[in-house]
N, C-alpha and C. Protein backbone atom coordinates (compact mmCIF):
# COMPACT_ATOMS: atom_id res chain seq x y z
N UNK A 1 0.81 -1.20 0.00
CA UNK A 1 0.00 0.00 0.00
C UNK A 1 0.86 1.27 0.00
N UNK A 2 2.07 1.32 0.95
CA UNK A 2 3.18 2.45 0.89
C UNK A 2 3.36 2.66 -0.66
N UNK A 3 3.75 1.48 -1.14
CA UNK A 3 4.41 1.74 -2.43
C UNK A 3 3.27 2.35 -3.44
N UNK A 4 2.25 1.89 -3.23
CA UNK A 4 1.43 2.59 -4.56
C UNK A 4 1.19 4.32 -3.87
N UNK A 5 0.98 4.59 -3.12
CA UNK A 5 0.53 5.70 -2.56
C UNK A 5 2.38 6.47 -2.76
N UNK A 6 3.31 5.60 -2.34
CA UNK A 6 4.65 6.90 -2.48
C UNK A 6 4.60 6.93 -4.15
N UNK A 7 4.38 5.87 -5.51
CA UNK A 7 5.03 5.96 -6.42
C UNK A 7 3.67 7.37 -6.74
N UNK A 8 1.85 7.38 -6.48
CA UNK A 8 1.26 8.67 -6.63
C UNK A 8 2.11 9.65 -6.25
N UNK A 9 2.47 10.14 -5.10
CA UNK A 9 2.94 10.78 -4.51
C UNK A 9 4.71 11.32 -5.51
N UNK A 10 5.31 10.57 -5.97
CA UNK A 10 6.35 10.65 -6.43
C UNK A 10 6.34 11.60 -8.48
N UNK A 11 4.47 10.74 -8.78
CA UNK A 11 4.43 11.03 -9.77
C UNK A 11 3.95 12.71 -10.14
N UNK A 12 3.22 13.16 -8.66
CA UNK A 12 2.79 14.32 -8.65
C UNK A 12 3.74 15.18 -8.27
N UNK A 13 5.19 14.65 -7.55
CA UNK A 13 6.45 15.48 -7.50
C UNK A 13 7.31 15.65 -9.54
N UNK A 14 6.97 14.47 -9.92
CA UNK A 14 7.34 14.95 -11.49
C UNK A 14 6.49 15.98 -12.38
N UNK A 15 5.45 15.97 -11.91
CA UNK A 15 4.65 16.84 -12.57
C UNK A 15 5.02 17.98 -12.50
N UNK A 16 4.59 18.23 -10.97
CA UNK A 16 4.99 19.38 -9.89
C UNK A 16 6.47 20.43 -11.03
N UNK A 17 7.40 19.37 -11.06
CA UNK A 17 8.73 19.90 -10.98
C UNK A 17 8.81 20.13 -12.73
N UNK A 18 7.90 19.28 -13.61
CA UNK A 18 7.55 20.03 -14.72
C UNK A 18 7.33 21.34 -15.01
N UNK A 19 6.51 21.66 -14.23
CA UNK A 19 6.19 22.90 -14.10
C UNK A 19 7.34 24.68 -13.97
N UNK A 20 7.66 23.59 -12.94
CA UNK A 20 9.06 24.70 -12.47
C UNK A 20 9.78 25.03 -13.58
N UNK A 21 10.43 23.67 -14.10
CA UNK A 21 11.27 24.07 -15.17
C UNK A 21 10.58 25.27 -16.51
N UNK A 22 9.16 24.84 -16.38
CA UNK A 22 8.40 25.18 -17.89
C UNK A 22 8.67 26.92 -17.20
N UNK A 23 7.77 26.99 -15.78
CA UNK A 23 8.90 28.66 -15.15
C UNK A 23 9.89 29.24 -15.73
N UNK A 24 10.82 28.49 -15.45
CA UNK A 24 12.10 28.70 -15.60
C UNK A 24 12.60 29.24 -16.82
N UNK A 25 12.19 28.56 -17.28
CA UNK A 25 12.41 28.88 -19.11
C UNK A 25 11.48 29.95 -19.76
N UNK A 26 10.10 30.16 -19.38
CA UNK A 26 9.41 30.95 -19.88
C UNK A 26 9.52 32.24 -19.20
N UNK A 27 9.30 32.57 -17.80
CA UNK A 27 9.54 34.00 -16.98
C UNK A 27 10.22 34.28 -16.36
N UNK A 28 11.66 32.93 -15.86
CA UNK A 28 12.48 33.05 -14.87
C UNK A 28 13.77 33.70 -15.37
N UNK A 29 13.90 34.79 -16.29
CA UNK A 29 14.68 35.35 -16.71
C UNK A 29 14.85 36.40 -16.29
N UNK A 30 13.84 37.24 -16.04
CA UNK A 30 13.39 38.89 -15.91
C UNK A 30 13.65 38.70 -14.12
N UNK A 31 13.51 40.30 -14.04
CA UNK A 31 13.12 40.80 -12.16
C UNK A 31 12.17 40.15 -11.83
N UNK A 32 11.40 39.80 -12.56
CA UNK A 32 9.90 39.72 -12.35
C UNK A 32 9.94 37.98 -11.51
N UNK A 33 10.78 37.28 -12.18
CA UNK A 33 11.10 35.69 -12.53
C UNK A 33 11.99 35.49 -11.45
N UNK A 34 12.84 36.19 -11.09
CA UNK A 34 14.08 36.40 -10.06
C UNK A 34 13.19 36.28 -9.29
N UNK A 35 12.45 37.47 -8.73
CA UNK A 35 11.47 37.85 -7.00
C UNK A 35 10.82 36.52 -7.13
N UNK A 36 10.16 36.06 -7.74
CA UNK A 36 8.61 35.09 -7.62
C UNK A 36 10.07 33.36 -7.51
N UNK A 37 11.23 33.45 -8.13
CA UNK A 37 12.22 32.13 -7.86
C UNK A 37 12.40 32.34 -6.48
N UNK A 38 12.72 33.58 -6.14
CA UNK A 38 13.39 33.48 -4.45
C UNK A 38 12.49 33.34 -3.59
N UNK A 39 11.51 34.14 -3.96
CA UNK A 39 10.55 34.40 -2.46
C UNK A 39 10.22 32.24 -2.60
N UNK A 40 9.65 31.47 -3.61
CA UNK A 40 9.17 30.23 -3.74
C UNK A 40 10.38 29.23 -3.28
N UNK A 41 11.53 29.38 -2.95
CA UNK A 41 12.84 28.82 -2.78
C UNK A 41 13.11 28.87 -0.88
N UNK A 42 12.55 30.03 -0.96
CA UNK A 42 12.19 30.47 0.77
C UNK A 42 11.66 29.71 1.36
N UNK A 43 10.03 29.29 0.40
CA UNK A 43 9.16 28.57 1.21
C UNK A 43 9.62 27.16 1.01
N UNK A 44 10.22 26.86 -0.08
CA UNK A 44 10.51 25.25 -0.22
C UNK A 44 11.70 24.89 0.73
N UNK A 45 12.56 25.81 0.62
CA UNK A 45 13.50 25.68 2.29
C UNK A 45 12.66 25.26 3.71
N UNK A 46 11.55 26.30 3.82
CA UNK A 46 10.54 26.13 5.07
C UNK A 46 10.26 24.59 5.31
N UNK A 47 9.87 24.34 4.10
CA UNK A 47 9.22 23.44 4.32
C UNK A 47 9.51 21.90 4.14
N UNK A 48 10.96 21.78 3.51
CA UNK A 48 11.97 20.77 3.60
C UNK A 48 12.32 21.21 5.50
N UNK A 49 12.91 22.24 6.11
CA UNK A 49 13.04 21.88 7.19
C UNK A 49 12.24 21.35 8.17
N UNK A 50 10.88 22.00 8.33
CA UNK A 50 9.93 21.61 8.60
C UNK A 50 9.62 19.99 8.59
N UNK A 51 9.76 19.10 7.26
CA UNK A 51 9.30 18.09 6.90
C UNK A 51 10.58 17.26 7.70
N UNK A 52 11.81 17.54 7.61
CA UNK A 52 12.81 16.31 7.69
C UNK A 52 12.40 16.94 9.54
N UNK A 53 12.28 17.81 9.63
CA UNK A 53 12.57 17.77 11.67
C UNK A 53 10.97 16.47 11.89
N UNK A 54 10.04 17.00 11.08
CA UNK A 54 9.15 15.79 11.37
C UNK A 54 8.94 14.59 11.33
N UNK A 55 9.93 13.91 10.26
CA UNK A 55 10.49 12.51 9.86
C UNK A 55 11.40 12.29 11.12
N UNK A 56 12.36 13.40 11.76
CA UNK A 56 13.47 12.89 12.41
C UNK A 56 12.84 12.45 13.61
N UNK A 57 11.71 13.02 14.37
CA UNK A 57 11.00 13.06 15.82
C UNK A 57 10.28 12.08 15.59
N UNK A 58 9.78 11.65 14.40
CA UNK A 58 8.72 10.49 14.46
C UNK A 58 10.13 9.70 14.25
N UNK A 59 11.03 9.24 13.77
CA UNK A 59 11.76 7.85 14.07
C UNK A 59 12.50 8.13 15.51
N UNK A 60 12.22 8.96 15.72
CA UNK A 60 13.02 9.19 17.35
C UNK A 60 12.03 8.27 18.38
N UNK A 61 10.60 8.93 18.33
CA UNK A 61 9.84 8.25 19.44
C UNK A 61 9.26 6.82 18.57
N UNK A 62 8.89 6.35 17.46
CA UNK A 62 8.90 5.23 16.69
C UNK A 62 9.72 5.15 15.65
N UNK A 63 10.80 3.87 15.78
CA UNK A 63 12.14 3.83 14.80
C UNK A 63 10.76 3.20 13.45
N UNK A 64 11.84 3.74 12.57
CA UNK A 64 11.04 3.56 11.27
C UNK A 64 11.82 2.82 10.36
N UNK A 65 11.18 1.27 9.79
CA UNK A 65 11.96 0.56 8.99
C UNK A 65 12.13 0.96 7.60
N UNK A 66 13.20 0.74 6.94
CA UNK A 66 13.37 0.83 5.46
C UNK A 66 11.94 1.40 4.38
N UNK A 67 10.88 0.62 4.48
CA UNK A 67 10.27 1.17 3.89
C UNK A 67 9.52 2.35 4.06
N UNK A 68 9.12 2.76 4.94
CA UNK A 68 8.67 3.56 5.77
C UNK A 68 9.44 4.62 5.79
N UNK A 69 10.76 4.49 6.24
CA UNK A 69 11.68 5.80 5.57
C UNK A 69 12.03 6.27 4.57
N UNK A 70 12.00 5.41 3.10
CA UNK A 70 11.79 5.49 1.97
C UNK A 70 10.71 6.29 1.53
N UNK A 71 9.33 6.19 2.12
CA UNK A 71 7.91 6.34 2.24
C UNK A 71 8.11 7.90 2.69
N UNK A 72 8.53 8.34 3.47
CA UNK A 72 8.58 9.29 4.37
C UNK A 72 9.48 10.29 3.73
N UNK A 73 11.00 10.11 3.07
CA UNK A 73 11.39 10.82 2.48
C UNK A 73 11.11 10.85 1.04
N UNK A 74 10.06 9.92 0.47
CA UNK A 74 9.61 10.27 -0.63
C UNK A 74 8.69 11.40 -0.55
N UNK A 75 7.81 11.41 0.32
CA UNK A 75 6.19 12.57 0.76
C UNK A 75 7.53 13.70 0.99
N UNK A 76 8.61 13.26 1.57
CA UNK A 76 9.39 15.01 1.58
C UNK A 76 9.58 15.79 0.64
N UNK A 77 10.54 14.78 -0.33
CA UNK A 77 10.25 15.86 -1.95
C UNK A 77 9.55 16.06 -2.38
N UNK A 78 8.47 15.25 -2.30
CA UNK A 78 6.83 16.06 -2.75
C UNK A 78 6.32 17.13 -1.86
N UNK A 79 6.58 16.96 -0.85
CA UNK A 79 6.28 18.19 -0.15
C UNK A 79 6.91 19.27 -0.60
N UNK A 80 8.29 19.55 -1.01
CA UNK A 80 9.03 20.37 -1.16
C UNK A 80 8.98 21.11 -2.73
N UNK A 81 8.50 19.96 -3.64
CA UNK A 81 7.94 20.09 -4.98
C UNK A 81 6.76 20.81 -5.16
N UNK A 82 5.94 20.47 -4.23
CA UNK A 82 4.51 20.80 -4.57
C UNK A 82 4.54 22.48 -3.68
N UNK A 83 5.20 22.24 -2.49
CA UNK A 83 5.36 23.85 -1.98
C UNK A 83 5.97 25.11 -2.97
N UNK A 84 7.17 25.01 -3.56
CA UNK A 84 7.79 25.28 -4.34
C UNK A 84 7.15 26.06 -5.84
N UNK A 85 6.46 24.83 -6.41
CA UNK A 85 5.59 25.11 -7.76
C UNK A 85 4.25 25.86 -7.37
N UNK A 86 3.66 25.62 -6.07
CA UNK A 86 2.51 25.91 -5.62
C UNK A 86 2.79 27.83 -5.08
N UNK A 87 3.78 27.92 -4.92
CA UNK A 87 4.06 29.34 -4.54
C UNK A 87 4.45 30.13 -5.77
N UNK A 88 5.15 29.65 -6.53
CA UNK A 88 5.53 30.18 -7.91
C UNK A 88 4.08 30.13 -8.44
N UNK A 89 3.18 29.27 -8.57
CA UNK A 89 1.69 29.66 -9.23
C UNK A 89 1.28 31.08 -8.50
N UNK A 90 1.22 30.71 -7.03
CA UNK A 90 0.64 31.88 -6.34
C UNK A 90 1.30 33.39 -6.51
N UNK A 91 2.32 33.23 -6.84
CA UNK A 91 3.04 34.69 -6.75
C UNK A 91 3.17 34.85 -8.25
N UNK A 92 2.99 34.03 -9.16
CA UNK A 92 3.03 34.38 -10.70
C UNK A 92 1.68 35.28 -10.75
N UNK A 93 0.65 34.44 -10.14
CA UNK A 93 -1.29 35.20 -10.08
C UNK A 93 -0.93 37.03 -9.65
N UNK A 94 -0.18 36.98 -8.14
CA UNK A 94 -0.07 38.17 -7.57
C UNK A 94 0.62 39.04 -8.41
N UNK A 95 2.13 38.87 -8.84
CA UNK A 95 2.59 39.94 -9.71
C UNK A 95 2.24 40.06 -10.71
């Protein structure tokens, strides 16, 4: 069940990161592309720290086997993917 739910989870981090690049190439050239890369780089920092301190405390008080940590740092790069692209949408709308 991990595995079908991390490989969803993994496939919506490729999408996700489709996106970025398609960014990248189309508006991430200008001032405009610069502000909306950094401020979205901010939050994907946030929220990679955020995510691994929460992986680290849950195998602290329950140790977590192989798959499960696999599982766990897969939902991280998606977390970090989907924060990332999801802020660059939002701040592409705003400016």
């Amino acid at each position: 069940m991990l595995n079908l739910i991390g490989m969803f989870i993994s496939l919506l981090g490729i999408v996700t990161f489709g996106f970025v690049i398609r960014f990248m190439k189309q508006e991430g050239n200008d001032e405009r592309g610069d502000k909306i890369l950094g401020r979205a780089g901010m939050h994907g920092l946030v929220s990679f720290l955020l995510g691994y301190n929460i992986i680290f405390l849950i195998n602290a008080v329950n140790v977590l086997n192989g798959i499960q940590y696999t599982f766990a740092l897969t939902c991280l790069l998606a977390l970090v993917l989907i924060t990332y692209s999801g802020t660059i949408l939002f701040l592409r709308n705003k400016y």
